[in-house]
PDB file of N, CA and C in Angstrom:
ATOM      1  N   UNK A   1      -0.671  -4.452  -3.334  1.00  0.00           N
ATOM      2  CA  UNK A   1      -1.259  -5.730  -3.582  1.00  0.00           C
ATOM      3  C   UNK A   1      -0.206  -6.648  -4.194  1.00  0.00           C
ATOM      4  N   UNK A   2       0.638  -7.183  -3.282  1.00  0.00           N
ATOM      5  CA  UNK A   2       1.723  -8.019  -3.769  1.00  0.00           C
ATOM      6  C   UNK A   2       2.144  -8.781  -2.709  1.00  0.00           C
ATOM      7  N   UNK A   3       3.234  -9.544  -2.917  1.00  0.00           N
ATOM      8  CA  UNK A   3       3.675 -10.473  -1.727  1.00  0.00           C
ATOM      9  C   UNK A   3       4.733  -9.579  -0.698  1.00  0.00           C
ATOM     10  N   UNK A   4       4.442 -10.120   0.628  1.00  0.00           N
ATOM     11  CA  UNK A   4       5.017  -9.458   1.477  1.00  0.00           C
ATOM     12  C   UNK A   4       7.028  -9.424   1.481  1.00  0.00           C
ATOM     13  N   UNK A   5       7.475  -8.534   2.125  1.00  0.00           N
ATOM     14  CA  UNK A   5       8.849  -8.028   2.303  1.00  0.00           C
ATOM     15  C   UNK A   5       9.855  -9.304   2.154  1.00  0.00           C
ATOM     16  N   UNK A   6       8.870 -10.025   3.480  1.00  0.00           N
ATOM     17  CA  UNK A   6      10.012 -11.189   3.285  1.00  0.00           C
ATOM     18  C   UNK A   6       9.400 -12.893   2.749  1.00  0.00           C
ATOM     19  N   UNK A   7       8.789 -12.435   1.709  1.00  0.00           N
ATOM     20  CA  UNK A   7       8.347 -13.479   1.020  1.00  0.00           C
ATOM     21  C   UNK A   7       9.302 -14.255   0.025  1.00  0.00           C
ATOM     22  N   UNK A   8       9.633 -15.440   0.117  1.00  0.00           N
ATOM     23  CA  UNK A   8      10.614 -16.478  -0.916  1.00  0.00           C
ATOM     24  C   UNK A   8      12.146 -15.828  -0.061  1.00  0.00           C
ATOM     25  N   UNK A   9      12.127 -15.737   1.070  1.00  0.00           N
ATOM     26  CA  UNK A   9      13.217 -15.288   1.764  1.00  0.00           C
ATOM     27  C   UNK A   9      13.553 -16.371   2.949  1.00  0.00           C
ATOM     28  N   UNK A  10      14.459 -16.892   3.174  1.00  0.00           N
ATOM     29  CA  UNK A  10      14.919 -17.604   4.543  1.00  0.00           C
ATOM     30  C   UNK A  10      14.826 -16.842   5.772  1.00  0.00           C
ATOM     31  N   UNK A  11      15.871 -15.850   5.321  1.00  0.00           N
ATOM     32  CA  UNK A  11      15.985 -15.054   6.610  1.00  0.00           C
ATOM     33  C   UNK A  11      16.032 -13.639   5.913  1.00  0.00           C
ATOM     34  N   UNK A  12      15.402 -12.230   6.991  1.00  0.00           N
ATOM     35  CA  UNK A  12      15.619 -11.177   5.897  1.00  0.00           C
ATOM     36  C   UNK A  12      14.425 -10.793   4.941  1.00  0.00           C
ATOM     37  N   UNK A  13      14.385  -9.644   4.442  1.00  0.00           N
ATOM     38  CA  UNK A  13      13.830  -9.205   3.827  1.00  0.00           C
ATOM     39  C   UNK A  13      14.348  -9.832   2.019  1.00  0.00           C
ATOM     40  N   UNK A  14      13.348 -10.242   0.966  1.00  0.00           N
ATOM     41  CA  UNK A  14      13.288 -10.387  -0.175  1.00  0.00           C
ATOM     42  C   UNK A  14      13.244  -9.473  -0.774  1.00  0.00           C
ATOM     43  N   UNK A  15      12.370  -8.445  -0.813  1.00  0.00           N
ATOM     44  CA  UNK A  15      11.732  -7.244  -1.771  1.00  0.00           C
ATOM     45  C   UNK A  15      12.182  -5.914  -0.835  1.00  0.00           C
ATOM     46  N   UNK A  16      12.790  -4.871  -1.146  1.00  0.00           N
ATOM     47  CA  UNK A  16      12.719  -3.622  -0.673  1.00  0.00           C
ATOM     48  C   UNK A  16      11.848  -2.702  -1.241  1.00  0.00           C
ATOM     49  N   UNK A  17      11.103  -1.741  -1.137  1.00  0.00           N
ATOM     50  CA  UNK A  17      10.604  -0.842  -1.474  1.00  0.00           C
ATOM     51  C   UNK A  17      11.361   0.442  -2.101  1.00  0.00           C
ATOM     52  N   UNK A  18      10.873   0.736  -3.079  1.00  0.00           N
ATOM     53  CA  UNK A  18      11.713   1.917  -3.402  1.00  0.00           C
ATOM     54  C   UNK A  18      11.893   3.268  -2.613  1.00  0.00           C
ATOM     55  N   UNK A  19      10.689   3.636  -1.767  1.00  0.00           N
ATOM     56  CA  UNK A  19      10.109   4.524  -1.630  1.00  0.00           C
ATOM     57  C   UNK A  19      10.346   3.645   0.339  1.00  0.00           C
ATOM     58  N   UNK A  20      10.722   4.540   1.419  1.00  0.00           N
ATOM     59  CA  UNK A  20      10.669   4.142   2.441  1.00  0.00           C
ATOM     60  C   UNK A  20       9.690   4.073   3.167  1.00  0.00           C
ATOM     61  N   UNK A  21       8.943   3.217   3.612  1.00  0.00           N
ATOM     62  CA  UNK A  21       8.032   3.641   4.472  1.00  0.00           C
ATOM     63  C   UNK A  21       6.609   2.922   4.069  1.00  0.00           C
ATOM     64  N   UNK A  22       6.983   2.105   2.834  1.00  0.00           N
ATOM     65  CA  UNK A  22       6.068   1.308   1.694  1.00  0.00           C
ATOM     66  C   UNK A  22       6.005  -0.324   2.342  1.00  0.00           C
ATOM     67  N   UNK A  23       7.281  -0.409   3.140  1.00  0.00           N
ATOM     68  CA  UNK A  23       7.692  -1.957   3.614  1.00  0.00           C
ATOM     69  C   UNK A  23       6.250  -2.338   4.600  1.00  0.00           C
ATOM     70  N   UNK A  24       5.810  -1.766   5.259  1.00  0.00           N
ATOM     71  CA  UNK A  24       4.783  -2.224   6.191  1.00  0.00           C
ATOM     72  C   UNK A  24       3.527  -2.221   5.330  1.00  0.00           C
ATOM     73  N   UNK A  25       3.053  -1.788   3.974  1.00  0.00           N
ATOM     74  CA  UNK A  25       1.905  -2.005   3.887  1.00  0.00           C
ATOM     75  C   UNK A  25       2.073  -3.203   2.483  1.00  0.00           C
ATOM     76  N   UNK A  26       3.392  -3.359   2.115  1.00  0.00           N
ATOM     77  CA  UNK A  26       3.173  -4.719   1.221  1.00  0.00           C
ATOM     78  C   UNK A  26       3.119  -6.070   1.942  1.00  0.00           C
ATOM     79  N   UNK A  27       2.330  -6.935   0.719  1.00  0.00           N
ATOM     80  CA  UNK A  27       1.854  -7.996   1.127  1.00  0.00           C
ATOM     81  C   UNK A  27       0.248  -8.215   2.419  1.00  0.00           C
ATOM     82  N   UNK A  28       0.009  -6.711   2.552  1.00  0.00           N
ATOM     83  CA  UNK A  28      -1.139  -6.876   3.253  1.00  0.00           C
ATOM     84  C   UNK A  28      -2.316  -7.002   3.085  1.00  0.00           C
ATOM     85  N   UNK A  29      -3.246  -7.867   4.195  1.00  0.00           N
ATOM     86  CA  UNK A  29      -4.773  -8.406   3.440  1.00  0.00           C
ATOM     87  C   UNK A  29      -5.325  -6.990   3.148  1.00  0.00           C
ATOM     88  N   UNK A  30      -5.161  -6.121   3.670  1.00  0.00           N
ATOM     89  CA  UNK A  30      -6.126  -5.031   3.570  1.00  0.00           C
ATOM     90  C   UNK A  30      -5.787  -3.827   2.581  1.00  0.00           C
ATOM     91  N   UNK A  31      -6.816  -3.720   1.914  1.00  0.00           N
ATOM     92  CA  UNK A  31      -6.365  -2.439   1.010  1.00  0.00           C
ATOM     93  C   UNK A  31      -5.981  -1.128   1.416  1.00  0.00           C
ATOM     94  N   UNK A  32      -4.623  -0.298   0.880  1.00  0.00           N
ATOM     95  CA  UNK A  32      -4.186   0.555   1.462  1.00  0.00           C
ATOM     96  C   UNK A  32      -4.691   1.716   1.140  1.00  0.00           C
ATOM     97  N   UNK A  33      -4.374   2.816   1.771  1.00  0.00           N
ATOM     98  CA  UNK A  33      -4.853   4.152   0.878  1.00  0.00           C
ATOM     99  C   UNK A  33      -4.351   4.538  -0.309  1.00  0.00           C
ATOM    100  N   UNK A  34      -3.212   4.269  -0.403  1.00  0.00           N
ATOM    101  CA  UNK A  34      -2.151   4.536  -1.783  1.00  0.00           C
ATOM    102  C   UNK A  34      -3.108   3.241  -2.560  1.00  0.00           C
ATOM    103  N   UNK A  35      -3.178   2.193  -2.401  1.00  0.00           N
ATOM    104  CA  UNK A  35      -3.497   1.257  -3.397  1.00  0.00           C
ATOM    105  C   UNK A  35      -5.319   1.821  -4.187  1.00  0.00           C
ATOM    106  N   UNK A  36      -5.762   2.565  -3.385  1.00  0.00           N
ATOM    107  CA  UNK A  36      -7.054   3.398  -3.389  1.00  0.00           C
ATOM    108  C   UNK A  36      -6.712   4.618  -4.159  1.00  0.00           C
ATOM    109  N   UNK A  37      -5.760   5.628  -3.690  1.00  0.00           N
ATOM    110  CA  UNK A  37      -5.060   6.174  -4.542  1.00  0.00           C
ATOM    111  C   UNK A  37      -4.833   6.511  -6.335  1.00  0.00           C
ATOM    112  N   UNK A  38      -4.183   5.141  -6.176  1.00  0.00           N
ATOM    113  CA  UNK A  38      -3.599   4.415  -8.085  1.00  0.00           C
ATOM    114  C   UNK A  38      -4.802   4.105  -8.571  1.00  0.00           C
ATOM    115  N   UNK A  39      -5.420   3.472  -7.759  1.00  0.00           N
ATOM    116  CA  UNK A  39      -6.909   3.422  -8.624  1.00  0.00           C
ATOM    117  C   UNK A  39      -7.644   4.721  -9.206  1.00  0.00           C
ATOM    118  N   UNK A  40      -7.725   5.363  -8.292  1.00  0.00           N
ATOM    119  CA  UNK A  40      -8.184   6.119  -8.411  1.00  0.00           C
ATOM    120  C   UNK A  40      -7.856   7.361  -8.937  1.00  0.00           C
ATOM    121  N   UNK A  41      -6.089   7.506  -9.676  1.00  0.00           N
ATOM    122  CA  UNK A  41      -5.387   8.024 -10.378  1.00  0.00           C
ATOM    123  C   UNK A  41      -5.566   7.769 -11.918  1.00  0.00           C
ATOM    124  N   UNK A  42      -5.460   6.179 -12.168  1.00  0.00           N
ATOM    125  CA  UNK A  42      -5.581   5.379 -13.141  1.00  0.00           C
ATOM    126  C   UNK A  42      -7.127   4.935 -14.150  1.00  0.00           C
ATOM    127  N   UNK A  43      -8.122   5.746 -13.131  1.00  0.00           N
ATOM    128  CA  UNK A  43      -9.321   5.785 -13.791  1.00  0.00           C
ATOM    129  C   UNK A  43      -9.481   7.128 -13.468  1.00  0.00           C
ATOM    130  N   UNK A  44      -9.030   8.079 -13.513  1.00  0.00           N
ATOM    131  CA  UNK A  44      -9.342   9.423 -13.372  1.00  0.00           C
ATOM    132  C   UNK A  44     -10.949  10.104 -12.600  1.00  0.00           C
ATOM    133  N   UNK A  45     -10.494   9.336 -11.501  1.00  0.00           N
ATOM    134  CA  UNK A  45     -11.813   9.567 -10.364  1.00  0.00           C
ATOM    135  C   UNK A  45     -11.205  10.738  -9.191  1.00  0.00           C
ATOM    136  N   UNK A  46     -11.566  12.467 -10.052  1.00  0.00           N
ATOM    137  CA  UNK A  46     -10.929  13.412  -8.976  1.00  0.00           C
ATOM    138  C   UNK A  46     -12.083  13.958  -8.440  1.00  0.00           C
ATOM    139  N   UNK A  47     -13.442  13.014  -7.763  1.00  0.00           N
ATOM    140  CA  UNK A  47     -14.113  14.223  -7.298  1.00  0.00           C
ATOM    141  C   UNK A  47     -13.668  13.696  -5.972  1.00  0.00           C
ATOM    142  N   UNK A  48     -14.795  14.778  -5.422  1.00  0.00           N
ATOM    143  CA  UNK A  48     -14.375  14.663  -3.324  1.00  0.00           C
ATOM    144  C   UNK A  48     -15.347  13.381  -3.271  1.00  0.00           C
ATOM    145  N   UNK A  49     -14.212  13.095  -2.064  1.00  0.00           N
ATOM    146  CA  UNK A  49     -15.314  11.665  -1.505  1.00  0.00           C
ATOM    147  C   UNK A  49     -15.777  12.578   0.073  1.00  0.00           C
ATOM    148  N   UNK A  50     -16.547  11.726   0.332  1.00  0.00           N
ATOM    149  CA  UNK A  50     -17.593  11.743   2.166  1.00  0.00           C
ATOM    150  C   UNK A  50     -16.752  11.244   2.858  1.00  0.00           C
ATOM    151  N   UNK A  51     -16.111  10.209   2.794  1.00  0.00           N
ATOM    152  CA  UNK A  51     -15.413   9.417   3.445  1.00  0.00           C
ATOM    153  C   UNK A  51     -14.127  10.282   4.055  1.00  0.00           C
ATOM    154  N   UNK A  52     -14.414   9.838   5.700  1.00  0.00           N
ATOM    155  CA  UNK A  52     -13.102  10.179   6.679  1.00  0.00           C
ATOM    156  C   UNK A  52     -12.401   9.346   6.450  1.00  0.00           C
ATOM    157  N   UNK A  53     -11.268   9.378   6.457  1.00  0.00           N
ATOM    158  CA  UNK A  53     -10.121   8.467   7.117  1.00  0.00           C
ATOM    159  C   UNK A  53      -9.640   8.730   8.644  1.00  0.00           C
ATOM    160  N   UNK A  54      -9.889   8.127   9.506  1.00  0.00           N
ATOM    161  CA  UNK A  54      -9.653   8.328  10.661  1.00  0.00           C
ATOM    162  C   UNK A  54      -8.673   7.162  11.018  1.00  0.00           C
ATOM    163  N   UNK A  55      -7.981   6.215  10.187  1.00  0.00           N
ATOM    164  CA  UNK A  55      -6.778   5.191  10.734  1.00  0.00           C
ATOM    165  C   UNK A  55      -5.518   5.707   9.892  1.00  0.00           C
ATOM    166  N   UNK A  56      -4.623   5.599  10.575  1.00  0.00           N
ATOM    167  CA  UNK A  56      -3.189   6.609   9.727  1.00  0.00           C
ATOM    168  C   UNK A  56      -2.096   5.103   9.555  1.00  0.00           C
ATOM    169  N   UNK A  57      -2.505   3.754   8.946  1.00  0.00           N
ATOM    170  CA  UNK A  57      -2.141   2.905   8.515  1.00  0.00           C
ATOM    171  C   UNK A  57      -1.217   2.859   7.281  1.00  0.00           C
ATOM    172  N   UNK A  58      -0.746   4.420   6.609  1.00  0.00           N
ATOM    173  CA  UNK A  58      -0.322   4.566   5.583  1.00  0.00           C
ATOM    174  C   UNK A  58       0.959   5.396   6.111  1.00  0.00           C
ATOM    175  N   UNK A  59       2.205   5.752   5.503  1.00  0.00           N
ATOM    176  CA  UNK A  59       3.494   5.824   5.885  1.00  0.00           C
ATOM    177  C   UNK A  59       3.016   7.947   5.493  1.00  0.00           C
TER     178      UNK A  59
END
């Protein structure tokens, strides 16, 4: 949940990711699984969910 790669950039990427493979899901409208993840790290929510994931939108 941040501004995209090549945001405040002319040409080129602005922001790199630390982690490879992170570049395609910053700056996007849609919430990621990792961003679901941290949440869900950060409020200590470890039970099982119901929920499939059936789109592989995450690196």
């Amino acid at each position: 949940m941040q501004y995209a790669t090549t945001a405040f950039a002319s040409s080129g990427n602005s922001m790199t990711p630390r982690t490879a493979g992170f570049g395609r899901t910053m700056g996007s409208q849609v919430v990621s699984f990792f961003d679901i993840r941290m949440l869900n790290i950060f409020y200590q929510c470890n039970g099982k969910s119901r929920i499939q994931l059936f789109l592989s939108y995450f690196p």
